[in-house]
C-alpha atoms as a PDB file:
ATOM      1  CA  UNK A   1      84.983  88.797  95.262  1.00  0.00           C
ATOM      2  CA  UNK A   2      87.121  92.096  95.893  1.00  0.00           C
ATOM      3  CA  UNK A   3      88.665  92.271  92.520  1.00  0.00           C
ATOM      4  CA  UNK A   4      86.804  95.288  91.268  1.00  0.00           C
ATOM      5  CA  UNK A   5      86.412  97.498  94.119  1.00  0.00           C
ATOM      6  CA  UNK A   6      89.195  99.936  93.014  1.00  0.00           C
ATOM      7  CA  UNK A   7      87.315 100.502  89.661  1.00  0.00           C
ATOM      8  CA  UNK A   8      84.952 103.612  89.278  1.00  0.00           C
ATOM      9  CA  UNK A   9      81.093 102.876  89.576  1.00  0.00           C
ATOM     10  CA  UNK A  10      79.180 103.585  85.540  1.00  0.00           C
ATOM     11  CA  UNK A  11      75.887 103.560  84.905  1.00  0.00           C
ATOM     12  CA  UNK A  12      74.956 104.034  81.031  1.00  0.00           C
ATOM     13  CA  UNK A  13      78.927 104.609  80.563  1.00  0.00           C
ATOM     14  CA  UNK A  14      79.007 107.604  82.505  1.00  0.00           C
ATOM     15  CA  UNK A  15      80.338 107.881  86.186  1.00  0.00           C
ATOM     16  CA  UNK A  16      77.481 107.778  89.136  1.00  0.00           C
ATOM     17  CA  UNK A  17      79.187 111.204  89.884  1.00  0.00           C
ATOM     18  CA  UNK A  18      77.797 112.741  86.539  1.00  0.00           C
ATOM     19  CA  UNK A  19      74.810 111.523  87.141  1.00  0.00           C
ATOM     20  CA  UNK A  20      74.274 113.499  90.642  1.00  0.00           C
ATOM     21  CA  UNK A  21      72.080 116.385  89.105  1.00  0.00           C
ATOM     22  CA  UNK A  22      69.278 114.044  87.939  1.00  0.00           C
ATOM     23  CA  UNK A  23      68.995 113.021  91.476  1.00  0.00           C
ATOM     24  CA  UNK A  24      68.409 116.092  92.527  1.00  0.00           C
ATOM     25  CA  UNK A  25      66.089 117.007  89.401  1.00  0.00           C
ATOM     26  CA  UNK A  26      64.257 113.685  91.137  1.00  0.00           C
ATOM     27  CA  UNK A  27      63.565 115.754  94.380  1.00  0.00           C
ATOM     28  CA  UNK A  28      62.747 118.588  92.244  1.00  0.00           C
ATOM     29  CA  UNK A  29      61.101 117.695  89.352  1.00  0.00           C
ATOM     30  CA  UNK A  30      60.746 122.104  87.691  1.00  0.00           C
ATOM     31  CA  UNK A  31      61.359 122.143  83.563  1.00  0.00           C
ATOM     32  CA  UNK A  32      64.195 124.620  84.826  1.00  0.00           C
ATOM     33  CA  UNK A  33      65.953 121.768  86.908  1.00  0.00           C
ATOM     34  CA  UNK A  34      65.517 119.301  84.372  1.00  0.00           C
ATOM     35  CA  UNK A  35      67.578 121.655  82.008  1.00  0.00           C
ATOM     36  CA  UNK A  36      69.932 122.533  84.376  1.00  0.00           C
ATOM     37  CA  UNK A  37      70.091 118.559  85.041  1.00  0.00           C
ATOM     38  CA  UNK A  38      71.004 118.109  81.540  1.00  0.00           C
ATOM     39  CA  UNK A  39      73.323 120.362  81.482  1.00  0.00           C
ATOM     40  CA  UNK A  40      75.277 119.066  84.646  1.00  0.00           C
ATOM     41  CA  UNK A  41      75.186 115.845  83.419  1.00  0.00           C
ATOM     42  CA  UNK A  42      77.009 117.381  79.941  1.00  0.00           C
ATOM     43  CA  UNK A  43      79.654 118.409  82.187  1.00  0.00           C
ATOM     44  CA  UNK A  44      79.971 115.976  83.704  1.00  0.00           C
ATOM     45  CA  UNK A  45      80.085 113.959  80.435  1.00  0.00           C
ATOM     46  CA  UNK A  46      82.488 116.527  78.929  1.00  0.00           C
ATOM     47  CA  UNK A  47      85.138 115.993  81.967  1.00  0.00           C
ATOM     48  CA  UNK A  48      85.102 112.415  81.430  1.00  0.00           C
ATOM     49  CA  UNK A  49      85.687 112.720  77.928  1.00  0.00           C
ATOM     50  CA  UNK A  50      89.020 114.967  78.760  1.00  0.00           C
ATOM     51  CA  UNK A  51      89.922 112.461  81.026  1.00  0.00           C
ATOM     52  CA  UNK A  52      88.968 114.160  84.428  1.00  0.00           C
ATOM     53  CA  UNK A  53      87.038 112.897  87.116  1.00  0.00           C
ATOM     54  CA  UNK A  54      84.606 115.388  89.024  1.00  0.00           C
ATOM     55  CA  UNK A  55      87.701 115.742  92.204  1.00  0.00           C
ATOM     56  CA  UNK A  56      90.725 115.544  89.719  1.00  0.00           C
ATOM     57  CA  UNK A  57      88.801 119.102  87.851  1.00  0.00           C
ATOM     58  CA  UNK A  58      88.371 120.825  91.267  1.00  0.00           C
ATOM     59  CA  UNK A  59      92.116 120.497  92.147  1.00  0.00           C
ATOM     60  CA  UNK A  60      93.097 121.484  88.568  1.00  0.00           C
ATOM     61  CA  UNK A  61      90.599 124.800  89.254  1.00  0.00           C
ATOM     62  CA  UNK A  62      92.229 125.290  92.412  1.00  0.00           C
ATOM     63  CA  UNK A  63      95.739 125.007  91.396  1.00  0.00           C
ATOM     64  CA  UNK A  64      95.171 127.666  88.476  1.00  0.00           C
ATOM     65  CA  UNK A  65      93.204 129.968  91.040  1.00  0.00           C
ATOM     66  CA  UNK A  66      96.305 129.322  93.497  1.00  0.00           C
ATOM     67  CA  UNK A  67      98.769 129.967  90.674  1.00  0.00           C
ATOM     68  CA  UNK A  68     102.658 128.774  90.742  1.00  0.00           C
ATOM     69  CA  UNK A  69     104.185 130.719  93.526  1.00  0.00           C
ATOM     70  CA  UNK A  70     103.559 128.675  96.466  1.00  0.00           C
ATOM     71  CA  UNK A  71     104.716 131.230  99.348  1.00  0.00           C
ATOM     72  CA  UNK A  72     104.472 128.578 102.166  1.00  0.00           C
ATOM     73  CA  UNK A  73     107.527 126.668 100.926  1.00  0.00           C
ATOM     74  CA  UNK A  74     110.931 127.983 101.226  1.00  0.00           C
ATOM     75  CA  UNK A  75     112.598 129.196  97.901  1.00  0.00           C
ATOM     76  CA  UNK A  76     115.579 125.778  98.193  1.00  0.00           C
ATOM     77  CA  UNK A  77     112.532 123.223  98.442  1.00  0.00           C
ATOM     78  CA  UNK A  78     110.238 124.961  95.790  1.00  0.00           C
ATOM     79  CA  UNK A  79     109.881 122.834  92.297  1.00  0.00           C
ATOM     80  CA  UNK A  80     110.760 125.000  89.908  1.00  0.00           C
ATOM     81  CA  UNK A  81     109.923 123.024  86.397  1.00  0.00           C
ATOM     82  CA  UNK A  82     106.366 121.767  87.325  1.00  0.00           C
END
């Protein structure tokens, strides 16, 4: 009964995530949000296709925007070869 929990939720093979922007086209329905709809759900689409989920692409933006020097952490506990 609680065998697939872990897995990640698809509908139409992509993740329910992706598919976020044509809810909100739903509460919207414009031409222009159906486009941009589309286009999020591309994305969305695209990231799954590299192998990223929508949380696993926000900490990969945030790490480049954050950058390698971590000045927080003293210079003998800092991992130099990541």
């Amino acid at each position: 009964m609680w065998r697939d929990t872990a897995r990640r939720i698809t509908i139409a093979g992509l993740e329910a995530w992706a598919l976020l922007p044509l809810l909100l086209w739903a509460g919207h329905m414009r031409w222009w949000t159906l486009y941009v709809a589309i286009a999020g759900v591309a994305a969305f689409g695209l990231l799954q296709y590299l192998g990223l989920t929508l949380f696993g692409a926000l900490r990969r933006i945030r790490s480049w925007f954050a950058g390698k020097r971590r000045p927080g952490i003293p210079h003998h506990k800092q991992r130099h070869f990541v």
